[in-house]
PDB file of N, CA and C in Angstrom:
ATOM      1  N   UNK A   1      15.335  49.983  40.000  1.00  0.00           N
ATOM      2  CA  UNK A   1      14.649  50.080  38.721  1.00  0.00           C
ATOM      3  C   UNK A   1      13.631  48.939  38.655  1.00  0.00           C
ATOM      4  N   UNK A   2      12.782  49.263  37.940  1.00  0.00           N
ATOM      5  CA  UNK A   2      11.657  48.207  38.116  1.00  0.00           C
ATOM      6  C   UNK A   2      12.044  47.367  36.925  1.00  0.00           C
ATOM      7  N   UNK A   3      11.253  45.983  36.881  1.00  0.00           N
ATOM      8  CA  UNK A   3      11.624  45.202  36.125  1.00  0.00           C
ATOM      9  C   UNK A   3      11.300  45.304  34.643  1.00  0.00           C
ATOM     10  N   UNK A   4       9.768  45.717  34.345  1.00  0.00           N
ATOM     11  CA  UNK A   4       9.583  46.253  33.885  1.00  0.00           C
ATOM     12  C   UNK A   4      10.493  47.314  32.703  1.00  0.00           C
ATOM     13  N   UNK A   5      10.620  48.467  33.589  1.00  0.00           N
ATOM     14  CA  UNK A   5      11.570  49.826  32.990  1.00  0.00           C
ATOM     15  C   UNK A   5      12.469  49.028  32.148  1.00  0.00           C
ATOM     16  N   UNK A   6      13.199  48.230  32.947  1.00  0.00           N
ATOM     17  CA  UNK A   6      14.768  47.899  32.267  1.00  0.00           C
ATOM     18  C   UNK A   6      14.041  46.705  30.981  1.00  0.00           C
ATOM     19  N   UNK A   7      13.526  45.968  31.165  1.00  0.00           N
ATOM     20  CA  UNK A   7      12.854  45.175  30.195  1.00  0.00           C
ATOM     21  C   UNK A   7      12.143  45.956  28.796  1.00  0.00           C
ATOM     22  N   UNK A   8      11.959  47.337  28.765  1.00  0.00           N
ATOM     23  CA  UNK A   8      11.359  48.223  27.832  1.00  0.00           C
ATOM     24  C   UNK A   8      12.910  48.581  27.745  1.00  0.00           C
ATOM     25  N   UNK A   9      13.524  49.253  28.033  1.00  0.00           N
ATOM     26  CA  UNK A   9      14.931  49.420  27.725  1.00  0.00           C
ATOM     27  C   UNK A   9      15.852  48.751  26.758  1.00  0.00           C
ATOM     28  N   UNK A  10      15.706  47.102  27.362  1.00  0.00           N
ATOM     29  CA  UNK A  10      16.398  46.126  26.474  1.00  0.00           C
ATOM     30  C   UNK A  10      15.584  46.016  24.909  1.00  0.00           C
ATOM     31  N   UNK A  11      14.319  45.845  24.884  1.00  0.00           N
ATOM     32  CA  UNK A  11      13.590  45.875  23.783  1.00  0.00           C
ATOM     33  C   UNK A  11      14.008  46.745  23.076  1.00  0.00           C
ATOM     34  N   UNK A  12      14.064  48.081  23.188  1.00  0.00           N
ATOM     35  CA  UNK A  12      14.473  49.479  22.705  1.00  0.00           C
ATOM     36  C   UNK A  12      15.616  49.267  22.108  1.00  0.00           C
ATOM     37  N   UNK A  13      16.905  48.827  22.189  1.00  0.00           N
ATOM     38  CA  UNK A  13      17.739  48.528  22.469  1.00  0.00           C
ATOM     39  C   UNK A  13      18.227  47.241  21.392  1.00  0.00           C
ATOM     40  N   UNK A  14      17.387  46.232  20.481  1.00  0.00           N
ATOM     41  CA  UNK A  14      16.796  45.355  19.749  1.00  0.00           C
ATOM     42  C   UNK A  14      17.218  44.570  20.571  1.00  0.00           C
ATOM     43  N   UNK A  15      16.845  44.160  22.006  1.00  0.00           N
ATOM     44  CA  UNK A  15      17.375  42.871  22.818  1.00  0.00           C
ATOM     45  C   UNK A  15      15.883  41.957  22.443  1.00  0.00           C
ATOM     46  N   UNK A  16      16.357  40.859  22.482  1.00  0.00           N
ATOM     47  CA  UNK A  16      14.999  39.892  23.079  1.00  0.00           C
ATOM     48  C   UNK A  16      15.006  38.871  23.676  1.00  0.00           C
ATOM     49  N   UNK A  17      13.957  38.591  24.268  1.00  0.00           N
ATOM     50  CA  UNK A  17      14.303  37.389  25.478  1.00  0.00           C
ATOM     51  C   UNK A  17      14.665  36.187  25.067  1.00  0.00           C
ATOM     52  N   UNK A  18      15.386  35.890  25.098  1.00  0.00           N
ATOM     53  CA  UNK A  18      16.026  34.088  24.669  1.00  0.00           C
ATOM     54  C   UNK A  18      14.966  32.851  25.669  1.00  0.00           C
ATOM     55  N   UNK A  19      15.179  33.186  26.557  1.00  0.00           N
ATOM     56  CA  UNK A  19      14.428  31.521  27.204  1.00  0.00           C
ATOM     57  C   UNK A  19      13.910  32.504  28.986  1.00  0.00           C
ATOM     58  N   UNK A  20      12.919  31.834  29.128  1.00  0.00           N
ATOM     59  CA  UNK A  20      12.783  32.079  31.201  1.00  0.00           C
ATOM     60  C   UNK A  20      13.255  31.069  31.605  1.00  0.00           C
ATOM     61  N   UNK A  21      13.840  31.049  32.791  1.00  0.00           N
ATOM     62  CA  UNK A  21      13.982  29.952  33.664  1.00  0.00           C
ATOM     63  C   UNK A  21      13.151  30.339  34.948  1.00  0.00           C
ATOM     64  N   UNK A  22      13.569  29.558  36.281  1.00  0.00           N
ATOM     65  CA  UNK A  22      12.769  29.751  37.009  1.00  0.00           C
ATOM     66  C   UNK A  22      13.053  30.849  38.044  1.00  0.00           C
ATOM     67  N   UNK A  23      14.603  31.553  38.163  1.00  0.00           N
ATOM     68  CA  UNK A  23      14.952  32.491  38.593  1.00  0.00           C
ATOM     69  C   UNK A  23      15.375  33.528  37.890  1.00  0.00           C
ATOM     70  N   UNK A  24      15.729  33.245  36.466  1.00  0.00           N
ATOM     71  CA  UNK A  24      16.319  34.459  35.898  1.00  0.00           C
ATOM     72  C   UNK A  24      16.152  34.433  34.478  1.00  0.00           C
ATOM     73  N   UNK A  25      15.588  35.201  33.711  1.00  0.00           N
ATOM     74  CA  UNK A  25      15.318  35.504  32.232  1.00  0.00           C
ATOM     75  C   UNK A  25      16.872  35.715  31.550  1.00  0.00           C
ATOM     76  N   UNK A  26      16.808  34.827  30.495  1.00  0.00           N
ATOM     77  CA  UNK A  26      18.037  35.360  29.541  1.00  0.00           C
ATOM     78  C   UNK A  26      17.819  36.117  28.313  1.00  0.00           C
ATOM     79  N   UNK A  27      18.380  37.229  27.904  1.00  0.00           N
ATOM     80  CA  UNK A  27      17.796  38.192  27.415  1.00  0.00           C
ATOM     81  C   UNK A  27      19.364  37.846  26.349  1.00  0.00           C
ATOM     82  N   UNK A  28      19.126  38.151  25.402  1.00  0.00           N
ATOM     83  CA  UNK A  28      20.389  38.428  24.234  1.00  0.00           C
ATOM     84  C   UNK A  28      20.089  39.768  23.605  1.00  0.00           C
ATOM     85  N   UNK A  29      21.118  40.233  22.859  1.00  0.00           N
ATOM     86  CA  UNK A  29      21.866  41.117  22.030  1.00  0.00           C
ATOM     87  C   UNK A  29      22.174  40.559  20.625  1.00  0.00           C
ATOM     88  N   UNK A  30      21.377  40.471  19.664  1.00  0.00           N
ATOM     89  CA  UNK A  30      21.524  40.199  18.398  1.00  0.00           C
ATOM     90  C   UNK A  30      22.648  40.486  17.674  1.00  0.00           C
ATOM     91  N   UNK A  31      22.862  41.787  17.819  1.00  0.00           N
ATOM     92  CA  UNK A  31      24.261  42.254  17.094  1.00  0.00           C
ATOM     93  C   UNK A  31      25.673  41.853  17.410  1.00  0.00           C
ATOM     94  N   UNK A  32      25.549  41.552  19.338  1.00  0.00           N
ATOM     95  CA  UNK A  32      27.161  41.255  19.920  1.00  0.00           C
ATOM     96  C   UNK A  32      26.694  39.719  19.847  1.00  0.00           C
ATOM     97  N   UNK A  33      25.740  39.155  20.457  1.00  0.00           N
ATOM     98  CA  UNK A  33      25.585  37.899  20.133  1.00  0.00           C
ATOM     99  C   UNK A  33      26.063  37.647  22.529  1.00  0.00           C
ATOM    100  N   UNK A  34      25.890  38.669  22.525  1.00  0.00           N
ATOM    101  CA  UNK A  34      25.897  38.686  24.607  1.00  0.00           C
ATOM    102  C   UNK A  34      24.611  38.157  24.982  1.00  0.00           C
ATOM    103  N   UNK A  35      24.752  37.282  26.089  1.00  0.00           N
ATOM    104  CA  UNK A  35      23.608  36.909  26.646  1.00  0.00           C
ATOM    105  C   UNK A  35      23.783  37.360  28.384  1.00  0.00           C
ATOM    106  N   UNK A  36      22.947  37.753  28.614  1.00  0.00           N
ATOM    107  CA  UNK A  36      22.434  38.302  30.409  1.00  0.00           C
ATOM    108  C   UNK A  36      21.350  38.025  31.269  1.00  0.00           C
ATOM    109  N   UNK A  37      21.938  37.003  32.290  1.00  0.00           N
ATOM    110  CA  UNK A  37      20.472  37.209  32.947  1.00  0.00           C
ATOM    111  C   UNK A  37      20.369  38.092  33.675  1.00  0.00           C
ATOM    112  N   UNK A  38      18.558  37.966  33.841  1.00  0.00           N
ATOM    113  CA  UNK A  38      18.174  39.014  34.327  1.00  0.00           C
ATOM    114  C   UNK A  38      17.441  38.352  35.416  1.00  0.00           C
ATOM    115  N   UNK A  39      17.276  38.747  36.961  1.00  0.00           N
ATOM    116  CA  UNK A  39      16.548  38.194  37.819  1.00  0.00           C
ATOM    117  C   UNK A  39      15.013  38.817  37.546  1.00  0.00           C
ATOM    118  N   UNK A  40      14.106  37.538  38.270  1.00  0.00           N
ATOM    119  CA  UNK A  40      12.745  37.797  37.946  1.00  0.00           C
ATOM    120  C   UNK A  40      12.357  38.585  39.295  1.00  0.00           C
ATOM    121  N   UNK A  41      13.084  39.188  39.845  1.00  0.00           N
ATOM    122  CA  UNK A  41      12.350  40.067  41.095  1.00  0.00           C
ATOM    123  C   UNK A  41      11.585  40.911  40.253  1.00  0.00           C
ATOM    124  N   UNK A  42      10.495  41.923  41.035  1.00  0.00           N
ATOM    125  CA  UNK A  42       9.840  43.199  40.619  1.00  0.00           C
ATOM    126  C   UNK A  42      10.868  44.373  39.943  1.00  0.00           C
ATOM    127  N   UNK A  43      12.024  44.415  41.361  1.00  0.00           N
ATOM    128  CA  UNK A  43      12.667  45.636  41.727  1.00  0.00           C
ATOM    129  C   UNK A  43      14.193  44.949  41.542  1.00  0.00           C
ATOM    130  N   UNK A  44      14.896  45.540  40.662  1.00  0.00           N
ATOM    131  CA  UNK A  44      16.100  45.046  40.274  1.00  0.00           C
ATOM    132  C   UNK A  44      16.964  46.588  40.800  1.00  0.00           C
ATOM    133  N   UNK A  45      18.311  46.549  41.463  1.00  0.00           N
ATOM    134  CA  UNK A  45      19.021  47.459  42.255  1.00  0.00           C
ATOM    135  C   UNK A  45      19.733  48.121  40.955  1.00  0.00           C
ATOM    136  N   UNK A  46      19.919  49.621  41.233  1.00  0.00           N
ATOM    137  CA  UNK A  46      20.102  50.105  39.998  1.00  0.00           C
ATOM    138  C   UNK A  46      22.018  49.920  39.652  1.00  0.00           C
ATOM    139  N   UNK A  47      22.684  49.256  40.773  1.00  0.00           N
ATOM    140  CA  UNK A  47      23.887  49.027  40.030  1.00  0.00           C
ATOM    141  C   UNK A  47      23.716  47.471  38.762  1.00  0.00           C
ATOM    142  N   UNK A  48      23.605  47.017  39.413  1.00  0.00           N
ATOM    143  CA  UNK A  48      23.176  45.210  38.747  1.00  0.00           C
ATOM    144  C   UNK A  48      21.950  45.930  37.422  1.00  0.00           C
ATOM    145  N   UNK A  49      21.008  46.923  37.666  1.00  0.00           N
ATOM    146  CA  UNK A  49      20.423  47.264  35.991  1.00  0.00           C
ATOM    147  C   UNK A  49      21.568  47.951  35.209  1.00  0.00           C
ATOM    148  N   UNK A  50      22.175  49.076  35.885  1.00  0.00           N
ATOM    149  CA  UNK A  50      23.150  49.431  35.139  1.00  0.00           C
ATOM    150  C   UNK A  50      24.064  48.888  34.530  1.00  0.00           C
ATOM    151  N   UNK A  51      24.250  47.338  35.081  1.00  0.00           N
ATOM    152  CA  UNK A  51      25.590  46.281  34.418  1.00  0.00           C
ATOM    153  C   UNK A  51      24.921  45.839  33.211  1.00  0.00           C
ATOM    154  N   UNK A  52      23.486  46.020  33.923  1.00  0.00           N
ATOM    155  CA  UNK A  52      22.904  44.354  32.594  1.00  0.00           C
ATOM    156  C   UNK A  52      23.071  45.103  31.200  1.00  0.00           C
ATOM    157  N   UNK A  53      22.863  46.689  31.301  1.00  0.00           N
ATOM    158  CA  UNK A  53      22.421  47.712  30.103  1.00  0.00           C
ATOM    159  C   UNK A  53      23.813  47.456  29.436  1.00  0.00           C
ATOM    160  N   UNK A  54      25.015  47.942  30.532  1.00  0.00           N
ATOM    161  CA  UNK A  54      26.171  48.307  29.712  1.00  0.00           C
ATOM    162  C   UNK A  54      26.768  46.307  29.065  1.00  0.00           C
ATOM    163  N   UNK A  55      26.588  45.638  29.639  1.00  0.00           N
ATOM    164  CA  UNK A  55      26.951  44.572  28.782  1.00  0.00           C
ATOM    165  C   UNK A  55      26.058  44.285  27.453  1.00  0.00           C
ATOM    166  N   UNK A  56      24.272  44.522  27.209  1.00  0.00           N
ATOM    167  CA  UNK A  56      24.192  43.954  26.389  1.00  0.00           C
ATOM    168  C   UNK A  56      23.961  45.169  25.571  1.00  0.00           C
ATOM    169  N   UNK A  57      24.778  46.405  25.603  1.00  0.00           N
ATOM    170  CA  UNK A  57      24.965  47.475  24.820  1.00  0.00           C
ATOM    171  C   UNK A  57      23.630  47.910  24.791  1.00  0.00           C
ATOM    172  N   UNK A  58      22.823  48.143  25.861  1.00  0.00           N
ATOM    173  CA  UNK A  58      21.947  48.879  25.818  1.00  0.00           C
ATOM    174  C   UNK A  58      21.169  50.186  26.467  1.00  0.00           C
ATOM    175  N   UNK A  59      22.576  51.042  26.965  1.00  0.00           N
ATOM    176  CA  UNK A  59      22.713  51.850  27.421  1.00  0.00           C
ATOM    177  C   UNK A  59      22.048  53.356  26.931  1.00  0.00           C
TER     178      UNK A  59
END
């Protein structure tokens, strides 16, 4: 999945990005109050997108 895709996903989803670092974006969940990083590759493998969705309930 591109980085991108899943990043429009989380938005959708009311996620928003908490902070960048230099390898991995932390993205939160307002409602659970979950935080996930997310690696800054292009191309993120669709098991590891599929985790990030189902933890920050944005499936």
């Amino acid at each position: 999945m591109k980085r991108k895709d899943l990043e429009r996903r989380l938005r959708r989803a009311v996620c928003y990005l908490k902070r960048e670092g230099s390898e991995h974006s932390l993205w939160i969940n307002p409602k659970t109050g979950v935080v996930e990083a997310i690696p800054r590759h292009p191309d993120i493998k669709e098991p590891l997108a599929g985790k990030i969705l189902k933890n920050l309930d944005a499936e």
